[in-house]
Protein backbone atom coordinates (compact mmCIF):
# COMPACT_ATOMS: atom_id res chain seq x y z
CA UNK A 1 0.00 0.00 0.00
CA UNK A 2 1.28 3.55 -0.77
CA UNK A 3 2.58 5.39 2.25
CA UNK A 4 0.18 7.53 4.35
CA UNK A 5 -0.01 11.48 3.90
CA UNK A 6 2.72 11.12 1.18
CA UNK A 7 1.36 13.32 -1.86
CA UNK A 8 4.33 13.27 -4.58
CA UNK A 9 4.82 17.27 -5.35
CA UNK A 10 4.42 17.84 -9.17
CA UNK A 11 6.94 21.21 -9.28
CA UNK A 12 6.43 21.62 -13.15
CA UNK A 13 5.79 20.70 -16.45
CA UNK A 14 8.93 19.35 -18.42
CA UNK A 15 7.71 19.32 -22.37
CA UNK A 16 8.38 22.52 -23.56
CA UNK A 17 11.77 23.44 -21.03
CA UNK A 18 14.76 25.01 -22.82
CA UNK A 19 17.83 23.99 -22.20
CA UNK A 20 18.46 26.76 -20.05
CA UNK A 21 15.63 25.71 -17.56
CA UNK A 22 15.92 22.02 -17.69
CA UNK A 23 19.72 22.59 -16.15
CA UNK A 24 18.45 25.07 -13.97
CA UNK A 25 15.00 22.03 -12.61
CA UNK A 26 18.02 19.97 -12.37
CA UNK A 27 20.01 21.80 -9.43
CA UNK A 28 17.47 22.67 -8.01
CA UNK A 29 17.70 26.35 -8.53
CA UNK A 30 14.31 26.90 -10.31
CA UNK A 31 12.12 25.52 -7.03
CA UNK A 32 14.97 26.54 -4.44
CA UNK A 33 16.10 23.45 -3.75
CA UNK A 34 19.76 23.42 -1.68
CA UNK A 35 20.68 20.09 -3.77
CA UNK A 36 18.54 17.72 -5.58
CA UNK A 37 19.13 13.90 -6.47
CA UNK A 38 17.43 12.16 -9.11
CA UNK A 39 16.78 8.56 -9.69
CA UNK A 40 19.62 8.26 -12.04
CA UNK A 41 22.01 9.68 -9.30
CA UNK A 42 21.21 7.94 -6.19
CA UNK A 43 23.76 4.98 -7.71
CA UNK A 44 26.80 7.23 -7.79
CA UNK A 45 25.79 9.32 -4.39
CA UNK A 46 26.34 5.94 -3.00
CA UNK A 47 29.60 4.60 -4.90
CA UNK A 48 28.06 1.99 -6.94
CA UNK A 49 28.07 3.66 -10.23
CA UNK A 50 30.45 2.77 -13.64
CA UNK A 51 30.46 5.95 -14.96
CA UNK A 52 30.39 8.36 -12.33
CA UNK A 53 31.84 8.64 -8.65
CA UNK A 54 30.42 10.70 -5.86
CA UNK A 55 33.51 12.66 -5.51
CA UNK A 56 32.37 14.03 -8.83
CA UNK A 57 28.47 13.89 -7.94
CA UNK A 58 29.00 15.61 -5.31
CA UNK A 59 31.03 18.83 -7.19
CA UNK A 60 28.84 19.16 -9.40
CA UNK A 61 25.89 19.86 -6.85
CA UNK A 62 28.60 22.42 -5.47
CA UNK A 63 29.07 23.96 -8.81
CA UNK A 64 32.42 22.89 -9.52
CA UNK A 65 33.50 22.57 -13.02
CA UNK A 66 36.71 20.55 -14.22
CA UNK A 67 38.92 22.46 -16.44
CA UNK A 68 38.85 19.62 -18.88
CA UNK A 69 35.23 19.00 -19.85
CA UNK A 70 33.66 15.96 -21.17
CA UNK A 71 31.92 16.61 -24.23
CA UNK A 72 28.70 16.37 -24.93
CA UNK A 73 27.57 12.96 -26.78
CA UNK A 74 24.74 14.73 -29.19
CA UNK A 75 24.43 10.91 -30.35
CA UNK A 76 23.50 9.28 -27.28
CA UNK A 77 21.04 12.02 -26.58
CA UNK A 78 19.43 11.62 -29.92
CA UNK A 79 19.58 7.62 -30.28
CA UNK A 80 17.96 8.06 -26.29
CA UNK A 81 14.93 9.75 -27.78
CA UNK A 82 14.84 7.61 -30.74
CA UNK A 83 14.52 3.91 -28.88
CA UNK A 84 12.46 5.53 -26.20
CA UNK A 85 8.90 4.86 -28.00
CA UNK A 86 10.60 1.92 -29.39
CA UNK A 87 11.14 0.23 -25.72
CA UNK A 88 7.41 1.44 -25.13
CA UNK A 89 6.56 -0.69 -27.95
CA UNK A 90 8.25 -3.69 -26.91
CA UNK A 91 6.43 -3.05 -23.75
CA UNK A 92 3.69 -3.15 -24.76
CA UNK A 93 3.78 -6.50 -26.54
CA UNK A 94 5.58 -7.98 -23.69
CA UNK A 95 3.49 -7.10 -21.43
CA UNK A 96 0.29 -8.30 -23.62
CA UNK A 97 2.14 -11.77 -24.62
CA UNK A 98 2.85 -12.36 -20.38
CA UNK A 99 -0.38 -11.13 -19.05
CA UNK A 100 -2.96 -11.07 -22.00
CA UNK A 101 -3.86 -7.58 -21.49
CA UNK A 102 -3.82 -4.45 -24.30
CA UNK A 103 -2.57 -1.45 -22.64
CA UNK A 104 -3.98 1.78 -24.17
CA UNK A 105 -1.34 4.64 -24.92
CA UNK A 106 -3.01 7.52 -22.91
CA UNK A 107 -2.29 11.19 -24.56
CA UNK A 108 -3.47 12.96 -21.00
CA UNK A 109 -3.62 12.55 -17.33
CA UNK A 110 -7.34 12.38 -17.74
CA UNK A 111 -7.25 10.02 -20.49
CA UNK A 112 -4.83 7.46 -17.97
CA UNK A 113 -6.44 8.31 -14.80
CA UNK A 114 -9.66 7.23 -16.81
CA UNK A 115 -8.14 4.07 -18.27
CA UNK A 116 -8.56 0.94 -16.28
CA UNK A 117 -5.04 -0.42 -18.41
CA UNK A 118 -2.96 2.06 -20.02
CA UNK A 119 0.46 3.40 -19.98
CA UNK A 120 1.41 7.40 -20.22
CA UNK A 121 4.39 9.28 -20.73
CA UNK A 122 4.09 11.49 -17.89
CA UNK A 123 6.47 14.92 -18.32
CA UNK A 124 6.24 16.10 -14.95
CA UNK A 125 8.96 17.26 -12.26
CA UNK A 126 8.20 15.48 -8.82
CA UNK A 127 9.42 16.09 -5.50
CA UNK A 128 9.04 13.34 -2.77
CA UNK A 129 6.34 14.29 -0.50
CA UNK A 130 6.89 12.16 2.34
CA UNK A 131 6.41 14.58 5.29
CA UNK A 132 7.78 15.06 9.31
CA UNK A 133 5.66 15.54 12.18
CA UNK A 134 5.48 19.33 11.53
CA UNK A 135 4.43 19.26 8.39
CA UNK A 136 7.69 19.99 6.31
CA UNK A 137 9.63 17.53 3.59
CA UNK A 138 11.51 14.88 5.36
CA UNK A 139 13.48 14.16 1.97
CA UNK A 140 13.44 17.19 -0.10
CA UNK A 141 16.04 15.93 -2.22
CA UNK A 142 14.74 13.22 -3.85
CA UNK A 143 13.42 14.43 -7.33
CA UNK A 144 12.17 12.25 -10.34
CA UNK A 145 11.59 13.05 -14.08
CA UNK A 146 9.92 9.50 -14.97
CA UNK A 147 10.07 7.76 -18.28
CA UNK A 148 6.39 6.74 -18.10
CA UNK A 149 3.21 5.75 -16.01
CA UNK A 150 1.75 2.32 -16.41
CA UNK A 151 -2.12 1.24 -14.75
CA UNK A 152 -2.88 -2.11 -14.44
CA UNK A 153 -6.34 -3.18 -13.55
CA UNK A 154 -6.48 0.10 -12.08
CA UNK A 155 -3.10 0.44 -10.13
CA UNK A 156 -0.58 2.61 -11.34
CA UNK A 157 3.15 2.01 -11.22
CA UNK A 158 6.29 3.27 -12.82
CA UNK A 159 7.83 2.50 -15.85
CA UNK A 160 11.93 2.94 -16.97
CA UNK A 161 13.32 2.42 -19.86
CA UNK A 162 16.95 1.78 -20.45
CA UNK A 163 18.90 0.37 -23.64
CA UNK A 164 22.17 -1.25 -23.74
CA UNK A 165 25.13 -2.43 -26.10
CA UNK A 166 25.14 -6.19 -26.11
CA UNK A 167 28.70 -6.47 -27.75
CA UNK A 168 31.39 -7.47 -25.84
CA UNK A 169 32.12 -9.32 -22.54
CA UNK A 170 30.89 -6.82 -20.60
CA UNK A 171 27.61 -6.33 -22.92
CA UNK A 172 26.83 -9.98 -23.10
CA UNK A 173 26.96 -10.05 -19.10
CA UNK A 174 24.89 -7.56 -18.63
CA UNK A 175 22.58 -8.96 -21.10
CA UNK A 176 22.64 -11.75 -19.59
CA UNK A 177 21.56 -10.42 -16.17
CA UNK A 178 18.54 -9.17 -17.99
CA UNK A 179 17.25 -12.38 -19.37
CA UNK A 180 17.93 -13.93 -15.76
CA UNK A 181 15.51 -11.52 -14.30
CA UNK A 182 18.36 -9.54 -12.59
CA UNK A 183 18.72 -5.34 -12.32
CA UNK A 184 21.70 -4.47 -12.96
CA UNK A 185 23.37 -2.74 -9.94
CA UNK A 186 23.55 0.37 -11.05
CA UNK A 187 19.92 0.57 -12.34
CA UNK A 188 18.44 -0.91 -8.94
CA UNK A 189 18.34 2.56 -6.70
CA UNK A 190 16.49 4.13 -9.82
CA UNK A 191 13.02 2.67 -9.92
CA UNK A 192 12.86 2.50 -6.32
CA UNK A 193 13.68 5.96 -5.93
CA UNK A 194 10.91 6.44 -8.20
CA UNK A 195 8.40 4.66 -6.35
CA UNK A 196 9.78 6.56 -3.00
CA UNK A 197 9.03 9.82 -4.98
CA UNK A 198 5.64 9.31 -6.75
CA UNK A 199 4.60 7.07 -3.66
CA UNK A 200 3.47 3.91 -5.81
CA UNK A 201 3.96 0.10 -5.01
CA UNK A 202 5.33 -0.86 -8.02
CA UNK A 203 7.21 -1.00 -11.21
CA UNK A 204 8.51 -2.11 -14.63
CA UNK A 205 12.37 -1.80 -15.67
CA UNK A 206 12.63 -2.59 -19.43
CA UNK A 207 15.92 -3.01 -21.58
CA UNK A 208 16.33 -3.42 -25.10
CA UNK A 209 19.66 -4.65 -26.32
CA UNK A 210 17.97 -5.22 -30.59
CA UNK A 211 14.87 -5.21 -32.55
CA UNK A 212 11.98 -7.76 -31.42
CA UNK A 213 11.50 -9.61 -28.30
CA UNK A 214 13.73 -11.94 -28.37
CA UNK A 215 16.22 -9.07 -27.82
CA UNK A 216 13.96 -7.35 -24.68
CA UNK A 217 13.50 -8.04 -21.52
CA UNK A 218 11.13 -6.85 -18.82
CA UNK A 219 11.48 -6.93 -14.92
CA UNK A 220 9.03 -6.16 -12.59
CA UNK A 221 9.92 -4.86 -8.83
CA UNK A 222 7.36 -3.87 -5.42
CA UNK A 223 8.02 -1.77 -3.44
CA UNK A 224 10.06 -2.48 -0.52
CA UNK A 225 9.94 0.46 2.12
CA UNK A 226 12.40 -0.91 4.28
CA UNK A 227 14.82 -0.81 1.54
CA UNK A 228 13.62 2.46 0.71
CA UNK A 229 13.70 4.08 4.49
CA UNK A 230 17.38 3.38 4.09
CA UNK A 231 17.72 4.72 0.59
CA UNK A 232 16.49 7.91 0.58
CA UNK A 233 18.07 8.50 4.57
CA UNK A 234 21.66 7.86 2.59
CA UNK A 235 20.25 10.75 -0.13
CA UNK A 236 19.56 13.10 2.35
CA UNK A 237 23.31 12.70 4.09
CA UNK A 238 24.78 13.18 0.65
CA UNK A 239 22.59 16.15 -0.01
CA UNK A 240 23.51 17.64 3.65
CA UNK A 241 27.39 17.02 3.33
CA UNK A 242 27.39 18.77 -0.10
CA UNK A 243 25.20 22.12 1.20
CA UNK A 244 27.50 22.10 4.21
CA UNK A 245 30.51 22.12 2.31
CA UNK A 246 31.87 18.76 3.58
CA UNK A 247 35.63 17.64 2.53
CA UNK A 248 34.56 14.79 0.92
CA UNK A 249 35.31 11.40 1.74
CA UNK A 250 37.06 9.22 -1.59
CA UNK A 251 37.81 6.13 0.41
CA UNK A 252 34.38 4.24 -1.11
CA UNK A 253 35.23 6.09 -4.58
CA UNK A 254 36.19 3.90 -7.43
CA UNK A 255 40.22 4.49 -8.07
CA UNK A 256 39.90 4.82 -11.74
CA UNK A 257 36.68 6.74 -11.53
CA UNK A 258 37.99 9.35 -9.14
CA UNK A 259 41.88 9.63 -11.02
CA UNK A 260 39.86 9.80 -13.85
CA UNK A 261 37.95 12.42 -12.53
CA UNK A 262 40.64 14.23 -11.13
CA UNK A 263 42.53 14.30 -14.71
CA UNK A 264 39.57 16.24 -15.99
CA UNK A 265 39.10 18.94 -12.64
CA UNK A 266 42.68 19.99 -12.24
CA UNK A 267 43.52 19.74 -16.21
CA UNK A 268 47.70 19.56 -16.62
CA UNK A 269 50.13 18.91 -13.91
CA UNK A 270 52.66 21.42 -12.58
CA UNK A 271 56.26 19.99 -13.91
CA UNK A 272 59.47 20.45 -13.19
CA UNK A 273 62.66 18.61 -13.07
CA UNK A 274 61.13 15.31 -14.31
CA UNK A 275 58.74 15.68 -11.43
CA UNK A 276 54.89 15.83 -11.62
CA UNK A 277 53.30 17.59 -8.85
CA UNK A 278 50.26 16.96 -7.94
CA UNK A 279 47.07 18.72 -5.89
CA UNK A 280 46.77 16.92 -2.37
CA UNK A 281 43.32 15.72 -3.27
CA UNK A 282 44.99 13.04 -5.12
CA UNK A 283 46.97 11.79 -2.07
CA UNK A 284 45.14 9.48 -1.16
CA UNK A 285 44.41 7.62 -4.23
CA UNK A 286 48.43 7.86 -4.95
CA UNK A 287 49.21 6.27 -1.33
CA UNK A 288 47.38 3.46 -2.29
CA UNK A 289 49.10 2.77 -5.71
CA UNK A 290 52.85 3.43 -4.11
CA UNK A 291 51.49 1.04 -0.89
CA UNK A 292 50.54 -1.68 -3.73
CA UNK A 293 53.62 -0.80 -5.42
CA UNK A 294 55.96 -1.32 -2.32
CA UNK A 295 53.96 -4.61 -1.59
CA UNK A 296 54.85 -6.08 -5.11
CA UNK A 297 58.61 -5.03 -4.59
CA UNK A 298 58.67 -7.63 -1.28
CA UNK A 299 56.45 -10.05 -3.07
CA UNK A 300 58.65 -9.93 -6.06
CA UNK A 301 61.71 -10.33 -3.42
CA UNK A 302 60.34 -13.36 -2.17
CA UNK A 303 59.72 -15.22 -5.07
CA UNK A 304 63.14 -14.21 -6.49
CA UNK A 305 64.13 -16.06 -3.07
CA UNK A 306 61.66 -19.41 -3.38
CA UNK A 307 63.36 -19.26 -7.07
CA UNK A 308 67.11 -19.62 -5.91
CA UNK A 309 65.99 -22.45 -3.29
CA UNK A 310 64.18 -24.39 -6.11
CA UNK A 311 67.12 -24.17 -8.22
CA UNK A 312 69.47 -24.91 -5.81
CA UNK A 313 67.27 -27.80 -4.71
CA UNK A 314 66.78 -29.37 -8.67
CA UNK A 315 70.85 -28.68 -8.83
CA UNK A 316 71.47 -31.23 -6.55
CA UNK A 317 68.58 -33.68 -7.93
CA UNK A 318 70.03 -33.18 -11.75
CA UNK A 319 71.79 -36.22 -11.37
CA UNK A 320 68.85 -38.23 -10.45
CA UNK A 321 66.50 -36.66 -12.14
CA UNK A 322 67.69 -35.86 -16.36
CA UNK A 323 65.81 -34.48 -18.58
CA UNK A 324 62.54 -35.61 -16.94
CA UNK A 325 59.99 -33.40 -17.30
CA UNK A 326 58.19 -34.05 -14.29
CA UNK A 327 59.54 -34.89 -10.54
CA UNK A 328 57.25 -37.55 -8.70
CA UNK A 329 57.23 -38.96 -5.16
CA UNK A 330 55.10 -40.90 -3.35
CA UNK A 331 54.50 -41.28 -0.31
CA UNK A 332 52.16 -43.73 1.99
CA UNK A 333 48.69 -42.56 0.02
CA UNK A 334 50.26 -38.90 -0.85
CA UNK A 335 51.51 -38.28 -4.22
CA UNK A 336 53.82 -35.10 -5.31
CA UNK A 337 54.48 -34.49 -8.73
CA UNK A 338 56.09 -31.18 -9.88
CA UNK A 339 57.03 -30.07 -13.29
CA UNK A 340 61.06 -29.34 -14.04
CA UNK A 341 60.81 -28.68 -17.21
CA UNK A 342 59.04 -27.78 -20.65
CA UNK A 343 60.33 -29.28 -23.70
CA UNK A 344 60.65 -26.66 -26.39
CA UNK A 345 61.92 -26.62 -29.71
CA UNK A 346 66.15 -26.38 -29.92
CA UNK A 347 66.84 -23.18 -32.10
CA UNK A 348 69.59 -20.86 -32.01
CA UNK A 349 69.11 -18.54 -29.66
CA UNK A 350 69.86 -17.03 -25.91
CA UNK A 351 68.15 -16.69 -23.40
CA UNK A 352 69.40 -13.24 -21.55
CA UNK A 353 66.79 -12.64 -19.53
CA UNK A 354 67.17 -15.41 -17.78
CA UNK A 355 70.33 -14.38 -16.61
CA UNK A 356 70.54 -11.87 -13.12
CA UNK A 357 73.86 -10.95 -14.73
CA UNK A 358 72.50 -10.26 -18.60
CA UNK A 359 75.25 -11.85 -19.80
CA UNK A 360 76.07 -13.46 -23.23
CA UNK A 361 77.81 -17.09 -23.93
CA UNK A 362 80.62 -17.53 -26.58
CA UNK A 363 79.19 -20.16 -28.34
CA UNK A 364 82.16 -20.41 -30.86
CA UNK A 365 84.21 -21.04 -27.96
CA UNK A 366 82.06 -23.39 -26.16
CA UNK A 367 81.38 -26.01 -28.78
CA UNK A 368 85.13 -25.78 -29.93
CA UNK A 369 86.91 -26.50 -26.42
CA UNK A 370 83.79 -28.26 -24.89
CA UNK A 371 82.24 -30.59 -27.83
CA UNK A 372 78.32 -31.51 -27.34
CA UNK A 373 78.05 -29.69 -24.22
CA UNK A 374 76.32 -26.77 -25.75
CA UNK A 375 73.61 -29.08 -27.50
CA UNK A 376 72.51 -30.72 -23.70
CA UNK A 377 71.62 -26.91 -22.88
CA UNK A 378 69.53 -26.12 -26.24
CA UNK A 379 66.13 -26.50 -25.99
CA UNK A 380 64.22 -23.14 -27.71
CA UNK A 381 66.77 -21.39 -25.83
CA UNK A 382 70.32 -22.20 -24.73
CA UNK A 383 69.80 -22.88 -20.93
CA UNK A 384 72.24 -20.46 -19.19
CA UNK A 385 70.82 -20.68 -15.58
CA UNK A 386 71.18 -24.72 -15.63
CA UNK A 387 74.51 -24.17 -17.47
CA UNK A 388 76.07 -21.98 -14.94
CA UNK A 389 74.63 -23.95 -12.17
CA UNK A 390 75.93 -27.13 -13.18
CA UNK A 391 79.56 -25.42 -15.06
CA UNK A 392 80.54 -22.81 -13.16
CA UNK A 393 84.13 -22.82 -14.41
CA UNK A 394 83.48 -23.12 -17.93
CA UNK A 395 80.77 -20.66 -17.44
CA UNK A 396 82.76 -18.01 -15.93
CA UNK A 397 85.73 -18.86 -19.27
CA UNK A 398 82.87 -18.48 -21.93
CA UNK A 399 80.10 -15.28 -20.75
CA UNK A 400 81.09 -12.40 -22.40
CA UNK A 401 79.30 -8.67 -21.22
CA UNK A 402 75.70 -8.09 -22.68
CA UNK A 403 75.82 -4.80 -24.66
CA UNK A 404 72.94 -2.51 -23.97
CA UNK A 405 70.80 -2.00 -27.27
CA UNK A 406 68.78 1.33 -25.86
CA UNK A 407 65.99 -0.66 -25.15
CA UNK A 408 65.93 -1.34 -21.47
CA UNK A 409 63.59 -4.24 -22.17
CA UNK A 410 65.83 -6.11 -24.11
CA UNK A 411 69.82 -6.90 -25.16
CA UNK A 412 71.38 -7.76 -28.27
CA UNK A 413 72.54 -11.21 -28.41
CA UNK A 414 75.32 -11.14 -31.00
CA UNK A 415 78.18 -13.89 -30.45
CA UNK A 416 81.72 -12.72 -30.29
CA UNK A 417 85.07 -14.59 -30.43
CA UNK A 418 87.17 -13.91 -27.07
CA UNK A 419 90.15 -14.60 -29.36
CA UNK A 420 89.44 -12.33 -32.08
């Protein structure tokens, strides 16, 4: 059942806005509203949004503008008015193939409040009207432009509709939370919000992805005013801590969302002597990245040292163990089998890398003193780690200095005659 003495405030009449006044409903500014959040906000006021983190939300309610701006996507605008009806279409049919009922396309509020099952594209502004003990706006915030009204056997709900790009791994996910009867995240706050706004028990979230039905899906959500309680209580902190001017908290904010961000408000870096200095906002978000960074280094360190101790440990087994590619022991009922060693291909080549000096091997020299001892060591790449391990004398006769090529990466491996 709707809430009690909850009458949704209709502020104004969206269809024939310019520009200039539909940015000016949207702060707030036209109806004196300190800061407003819409359905399509609450996600990102609560750090659960792809696009958009509340670091950002939350400067743009202040007025803040990046120096960078993102610019405006005149397509998406125009292909969102285009698929609109279209979505309403598929709707409709959906909605008639499920339930076997028409649902009349209302042209007025009269028309739909007449209807007994209709739909109507309602262009209103609303303001929540949930009210406190004295009579004033508990949630003054919470706005909602709606896509559309829907009446079923006389009860009216909300209806949303949303398209999305079903190419790619991403795309075929979230298509595939559609057909499964799952919101995305992002999308859940917004219906509800709606409901919380226009005070109705229920709704329709739609999502195209093609043409036809096979391609459409349709999911259907009540009310839930716990849920909601807690909702529109987190809206109304967010819209407090931005009127009062808050320092804003970017611990919940997406990393690549708010650096993102950041590269757009404070535009190019102050440089000088190689360095890049940065505004302290982005402290935080860079003390996390040289904290990971630091990690890695002693992670890195420790595998370098489990690396020695296995090759140390397979030095000594060499004898016993060959050219096996696989060490196996058993043990009562346990079995341990590890893997030594990947037969490859024997070409001519070196492998430097491999080498914590980046040294080459005088191969001239070591197949003309030492005959067949360079072949045991060829497999794609001449082993020099097992080579040195097991030859340290004729290793230390035989590497020559790796000569730097420019390319920090990488080392040429030319062969050269120590005797030349």
């Amino acid at each position: 059942m709707p809430r009690e003495n909850s009458q949704p405030v209709a502020l104004c009449d969206t269809s024939n806005m310019t520009n200039e006044q539909w940015l000016l409903m949207r702060t707030g500014k036209l109806h004196n509203i300190p800061c407003t959040i819409g359905g399509s906000e609450v996600a990102a006021s609560k750090d659960e949004s792809p696009w958009v983190c509340s670091k950002e939300l939350a400067d743009r309610k202040r007025g803040i503008k990046p120096i960078i701006q993102k610019e405006f996507n005149e397509e998406n605008k125009l292909m969102g008015h285009i698929f609109e009806p279209y979505v309403q279409e598929m709707f409709i049919l959906w909605f008639k193939k499920n339930y076997g009922i028409e649902l009349a396309v209302c042209k007025t509020i009269a028309e739909f409040n007449a209807c007994q099952n209709g739909i109507y594209n309602d262009r209103r502004w609303y303001q929540c009207g949930i009210k406190n003990e004295d009579g004033t706006l508990k949630y003054p915030q919470a706005v909602a432009d709606v896509d559309g009204l829907v009446k079923v056997n006389g009860r009216i709900g909300i209806l949303e509709y949303k398209t999305t790009n079903p190419d790619g791994e991403t795309g075929r996910k979230t298509v595939a939370k559609w057909l499964n009867g799952i919101i995305p995240e992002y999308y859940f706050y917004q219906p509800n919000h709606y409901m919380a706004v226009l005070n109705l028990d229920y709704a329709f979230i739609c999502c195209a992805w093609g043409f036809g039905l096979q391609k459409f899906a349709c999911i259907p959500l009540e009310r839930n005013l716990e849920f909601e309680d807690k909702m529109l209580e987190a809206e109304k902190k967010f819209a407090k801590d931005v009127v009062d001017g808050k320092e804003w908290d970017t611990s919940n904010c997406d990393p690549a969302l708010l650096a993102n961000y950041y590269t757009r408000l404070y535009g190019t870096s102050a440089t000088g002597n190689k360095d890049a200095i940065l505004p302290s906002a982005y402290f935080s978000l860079l003390k996390g990245l040289y904290d990971r960074k630091e990690k890695r280094a002693q992670l890195q360190k420790q595998i370098e040292e489990m690396d020695e101790k296995d090759e140390e440990l397979i030095s000594i087994l060499s004898p016993v163990v060959g050219d096996a590619d696989y060490i196996v022991c058993r043990r009562d009922k346990e079995t341990i089998k590890i893997k030594v060693k990947t037969p490859r291909e024997k070409v001519e080549c070196i492998n430097i890398a491999s080498l914590v000096e980046k040294a080459h091997i005088d191969l001239n020299l070591l197949e003309k003193d030492y005959p067949g001892l360079k072949d045991k060591y060829m497999a794609k790449v001449f082993d020099v780690r097992q080579f040195k391990i097991e030859n340290p004398t004729v290793y230390a006769r035989v590497r020559t200095e790796a000569k730097p090529t420019g390319n920090t990466k990488t080392y040429e491996a030319t062969y050269r005659n120590l005797n030349e």
